[in-house]
Protein backbone atom coordinates (compact mmCIF):
# COMPACT_ATOMS: atom_id res chain seq x y z
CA UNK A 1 109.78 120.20 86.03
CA UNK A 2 107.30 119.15 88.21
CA UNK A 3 106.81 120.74 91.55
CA UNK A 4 106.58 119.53 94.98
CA UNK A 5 102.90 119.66 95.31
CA UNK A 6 102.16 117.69 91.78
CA UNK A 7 105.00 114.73 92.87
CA UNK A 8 102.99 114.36 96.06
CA UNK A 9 99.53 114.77 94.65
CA UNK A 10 100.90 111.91 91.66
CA UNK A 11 102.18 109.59 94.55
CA UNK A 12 99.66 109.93 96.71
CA UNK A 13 97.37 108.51 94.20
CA UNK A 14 99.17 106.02 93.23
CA UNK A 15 100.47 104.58 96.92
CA UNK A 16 97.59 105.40 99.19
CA UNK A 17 96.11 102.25 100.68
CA UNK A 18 97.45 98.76 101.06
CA UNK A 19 100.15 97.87 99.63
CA UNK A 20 100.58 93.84 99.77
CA UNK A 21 103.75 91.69 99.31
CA UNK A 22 103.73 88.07 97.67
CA UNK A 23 104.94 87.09 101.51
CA UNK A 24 101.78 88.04 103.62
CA UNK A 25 103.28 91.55 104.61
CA UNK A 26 100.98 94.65 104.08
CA UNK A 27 102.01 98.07 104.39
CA UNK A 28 99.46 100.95 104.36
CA UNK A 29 100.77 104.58 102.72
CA UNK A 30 98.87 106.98 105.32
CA UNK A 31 100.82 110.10 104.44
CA UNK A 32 103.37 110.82 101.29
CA UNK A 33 104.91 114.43 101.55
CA UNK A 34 107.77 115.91 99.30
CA UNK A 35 109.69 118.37 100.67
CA UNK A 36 112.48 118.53 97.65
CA UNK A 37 112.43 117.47 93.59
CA UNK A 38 115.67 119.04 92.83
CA UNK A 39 118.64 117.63 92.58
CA UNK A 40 117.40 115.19 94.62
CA UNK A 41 113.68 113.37 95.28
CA UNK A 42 112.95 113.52 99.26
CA UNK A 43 109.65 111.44 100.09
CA UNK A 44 108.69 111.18 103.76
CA UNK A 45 105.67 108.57 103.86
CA UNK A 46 103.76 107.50 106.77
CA UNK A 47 102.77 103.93 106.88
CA UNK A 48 101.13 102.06 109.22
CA UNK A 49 101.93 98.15 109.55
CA UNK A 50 101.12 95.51 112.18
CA UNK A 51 99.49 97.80 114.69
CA UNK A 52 102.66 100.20 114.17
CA UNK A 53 103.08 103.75 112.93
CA UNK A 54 106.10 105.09 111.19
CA UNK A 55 107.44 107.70 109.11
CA UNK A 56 109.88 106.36 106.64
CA UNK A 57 112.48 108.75 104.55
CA UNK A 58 113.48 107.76 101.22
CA UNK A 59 115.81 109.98 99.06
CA UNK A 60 116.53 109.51 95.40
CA UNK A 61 119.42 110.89 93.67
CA UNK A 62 120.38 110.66 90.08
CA UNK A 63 118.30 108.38 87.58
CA UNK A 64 115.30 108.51 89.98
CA UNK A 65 115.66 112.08 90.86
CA UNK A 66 115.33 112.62 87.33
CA UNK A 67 112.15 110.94 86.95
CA UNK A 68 110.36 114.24 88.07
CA UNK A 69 112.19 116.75 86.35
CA UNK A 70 109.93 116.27 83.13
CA UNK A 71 106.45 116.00 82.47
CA UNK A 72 104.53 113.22 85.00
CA UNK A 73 103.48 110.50 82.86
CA UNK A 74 101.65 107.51 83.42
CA UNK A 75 104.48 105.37 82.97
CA UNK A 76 106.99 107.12 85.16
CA UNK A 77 104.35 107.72 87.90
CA UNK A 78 103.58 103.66 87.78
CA UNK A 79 107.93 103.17 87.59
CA UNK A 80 108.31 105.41 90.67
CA UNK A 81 105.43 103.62 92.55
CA UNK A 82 106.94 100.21 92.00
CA UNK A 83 110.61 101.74 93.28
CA UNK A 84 109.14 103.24 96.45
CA UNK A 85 107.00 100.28 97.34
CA UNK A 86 110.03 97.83 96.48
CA UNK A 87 112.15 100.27 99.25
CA UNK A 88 109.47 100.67 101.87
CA UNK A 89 109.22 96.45 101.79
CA UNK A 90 112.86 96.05 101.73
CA UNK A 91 112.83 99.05 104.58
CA UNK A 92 110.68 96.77 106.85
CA UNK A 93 112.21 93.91 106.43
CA UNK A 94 115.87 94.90 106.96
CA UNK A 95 115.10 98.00 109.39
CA UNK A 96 115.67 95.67 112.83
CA UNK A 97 118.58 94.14 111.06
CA UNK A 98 120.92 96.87 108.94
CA UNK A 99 121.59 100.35 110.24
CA UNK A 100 120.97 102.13 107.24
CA UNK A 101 117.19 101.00 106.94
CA UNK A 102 117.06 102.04 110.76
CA UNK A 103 117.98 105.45 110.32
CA UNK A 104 115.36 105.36 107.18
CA UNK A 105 112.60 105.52 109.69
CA UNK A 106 111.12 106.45 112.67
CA UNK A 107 108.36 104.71 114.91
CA UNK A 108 105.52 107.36 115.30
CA UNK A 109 103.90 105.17 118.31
């Protein structure tokens, strides 16, 4: 199983910078930390968006959890990438709107 530091070390390689959206929206990954792997996958990310600053929880359970508890391939790291930058878009575009994508993340400025 993979351990905290190797998840975040993977992630952080793979998420750092700008991260662009068909739409015009950009999202820069500042910050990925991972305080848990097992059962569940905890990522707190820092982005930075629009002049703004915000840490952002996401927590995987189950199938996605699962993802780390093996060895860190290529294809699972680029699979995980593409679920946590589909969430942190659909974070910042629903986190004014829904109460669950508010409580997601916190304004750092």
């Amino acid at each position: 199983m993979a351990t905290p530091e190797q998840v975040r070390e993977a992630l952080t390689q793979k998420l750092s910078g700008l991260q662009s959206e068909g739409g015009g929206t950009s999202l820069e990954v500042l910050e990925v930390k991972v305080p848990s792997v097992f059962p569940e996958l905890l990522l707190k990310i820092q982005i930075s968006s629009s002049g703004q600053l915000w840490e952002v929880s996401l927590d995987y359970q189950g199938h996605e959890a699962s993802l780390v508890s093996g060895d860190l391939s290529e294809e699972t790291l680029n699979y995980l990438a593409f679920l946590v930058r589909t969430h942190l878009f659909e974070w910042w575009h629903t986190k004014d709107t829904e109460k669950f994508s508010a409580r997601m993340g916190k304004r750092l400025d």
